[in-house]
Protein backbone atom coordinates (compact mmCIF):
# COMPACT_ATOMS: atom_id res chain seq x y z
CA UNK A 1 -122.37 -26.12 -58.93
CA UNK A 2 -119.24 -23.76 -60.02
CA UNK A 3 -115.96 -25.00 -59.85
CA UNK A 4 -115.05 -22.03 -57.91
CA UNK A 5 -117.92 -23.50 -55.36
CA UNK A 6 -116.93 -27.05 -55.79
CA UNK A 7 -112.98 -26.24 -54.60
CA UNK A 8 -114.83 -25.34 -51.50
CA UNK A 9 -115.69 -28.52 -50.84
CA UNK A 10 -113.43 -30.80 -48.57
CA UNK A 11 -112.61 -33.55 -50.78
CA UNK A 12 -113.94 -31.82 -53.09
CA UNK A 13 -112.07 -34.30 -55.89
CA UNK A 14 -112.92 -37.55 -54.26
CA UNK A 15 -116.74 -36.89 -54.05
CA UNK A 16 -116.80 -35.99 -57.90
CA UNK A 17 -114.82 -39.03 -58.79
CA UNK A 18 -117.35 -41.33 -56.47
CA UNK A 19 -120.34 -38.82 -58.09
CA UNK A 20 -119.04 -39.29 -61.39
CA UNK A 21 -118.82 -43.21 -61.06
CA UNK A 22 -122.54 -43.27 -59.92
CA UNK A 23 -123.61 -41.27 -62.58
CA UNK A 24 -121.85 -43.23 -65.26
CA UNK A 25 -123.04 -46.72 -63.62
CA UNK A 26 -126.76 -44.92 -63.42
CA UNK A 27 -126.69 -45.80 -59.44
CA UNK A 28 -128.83 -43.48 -57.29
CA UNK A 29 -126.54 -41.98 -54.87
CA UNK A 30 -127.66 -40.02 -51.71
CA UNK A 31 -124.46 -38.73 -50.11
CA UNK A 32 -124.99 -38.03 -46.19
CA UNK A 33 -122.82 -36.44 -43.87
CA UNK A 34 -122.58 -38.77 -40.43
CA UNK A 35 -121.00 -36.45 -37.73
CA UNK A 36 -118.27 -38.49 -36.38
CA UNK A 37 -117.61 -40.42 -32.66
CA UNK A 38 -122.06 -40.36 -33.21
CA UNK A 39 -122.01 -44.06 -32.26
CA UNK A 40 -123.54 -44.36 -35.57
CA UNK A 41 -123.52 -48.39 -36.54
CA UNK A 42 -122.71 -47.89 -40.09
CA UNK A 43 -120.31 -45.09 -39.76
CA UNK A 44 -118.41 -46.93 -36.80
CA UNK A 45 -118.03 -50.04 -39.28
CA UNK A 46 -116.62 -47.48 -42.33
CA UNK A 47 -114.37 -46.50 -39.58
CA UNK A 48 -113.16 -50.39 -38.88
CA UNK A 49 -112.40 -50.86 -42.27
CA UNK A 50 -110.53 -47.42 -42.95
CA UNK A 51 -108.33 -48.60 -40.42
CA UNK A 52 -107.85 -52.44 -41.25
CA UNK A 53 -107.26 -50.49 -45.13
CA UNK A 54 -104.81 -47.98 -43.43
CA UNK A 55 -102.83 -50.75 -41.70
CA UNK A 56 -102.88 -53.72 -45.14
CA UNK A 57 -100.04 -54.02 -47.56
CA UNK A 58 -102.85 -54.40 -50.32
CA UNK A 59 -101.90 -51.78 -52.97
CA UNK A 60 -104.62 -50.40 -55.42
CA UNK A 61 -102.85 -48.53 -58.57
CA UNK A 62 -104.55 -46.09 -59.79
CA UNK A 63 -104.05 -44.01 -63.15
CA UNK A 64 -104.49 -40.07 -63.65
CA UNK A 65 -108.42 -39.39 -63.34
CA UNK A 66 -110.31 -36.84 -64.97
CA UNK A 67 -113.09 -35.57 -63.13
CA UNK A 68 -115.36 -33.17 -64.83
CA UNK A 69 -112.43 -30.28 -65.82
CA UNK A 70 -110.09 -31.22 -63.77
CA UNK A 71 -106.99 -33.22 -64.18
CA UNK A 72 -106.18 -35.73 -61.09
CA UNK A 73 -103.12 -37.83 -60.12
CA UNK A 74 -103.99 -39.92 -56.75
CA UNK A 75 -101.16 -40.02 -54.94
């Protein structure tokens, strides 16, 4: 994929990082878009704990990332 084509992307940066994790871990990774509200039982529970994430005072620090080409700083 071009970087042109991979800016397209939404999240385009977060997928690579999780991609490039996977890759470097040798984990086989199947990404698969869920449509949401689809009463899906796994993508309902990803939901839960988004929100219980959204709502905790837990803090994760992260440094600068470098995915592929291109410079990151999570903010």
């Amino acid at each position: 994929m071009s970087i042109r084509n991979n800016f397209k992307i939404k999240n385009h940066t977060l997928i690579n990082q999780i991609l490039d994790c996977s890759n470097s871990k040798k984990i086989n990774l199947k990404l698969i878009k869920v449509k949401s509200h689809s009463k899906d039982k796994w993508n309902d529970e990803a939901d839960k704990l988004a929100k219980e994430g959204l709502c905790s005072e837990n803090l994760l620090e992260v440094q600068n990332v470098i995915t592929g080409n291109i410079g990151v700083v999570p903010m």
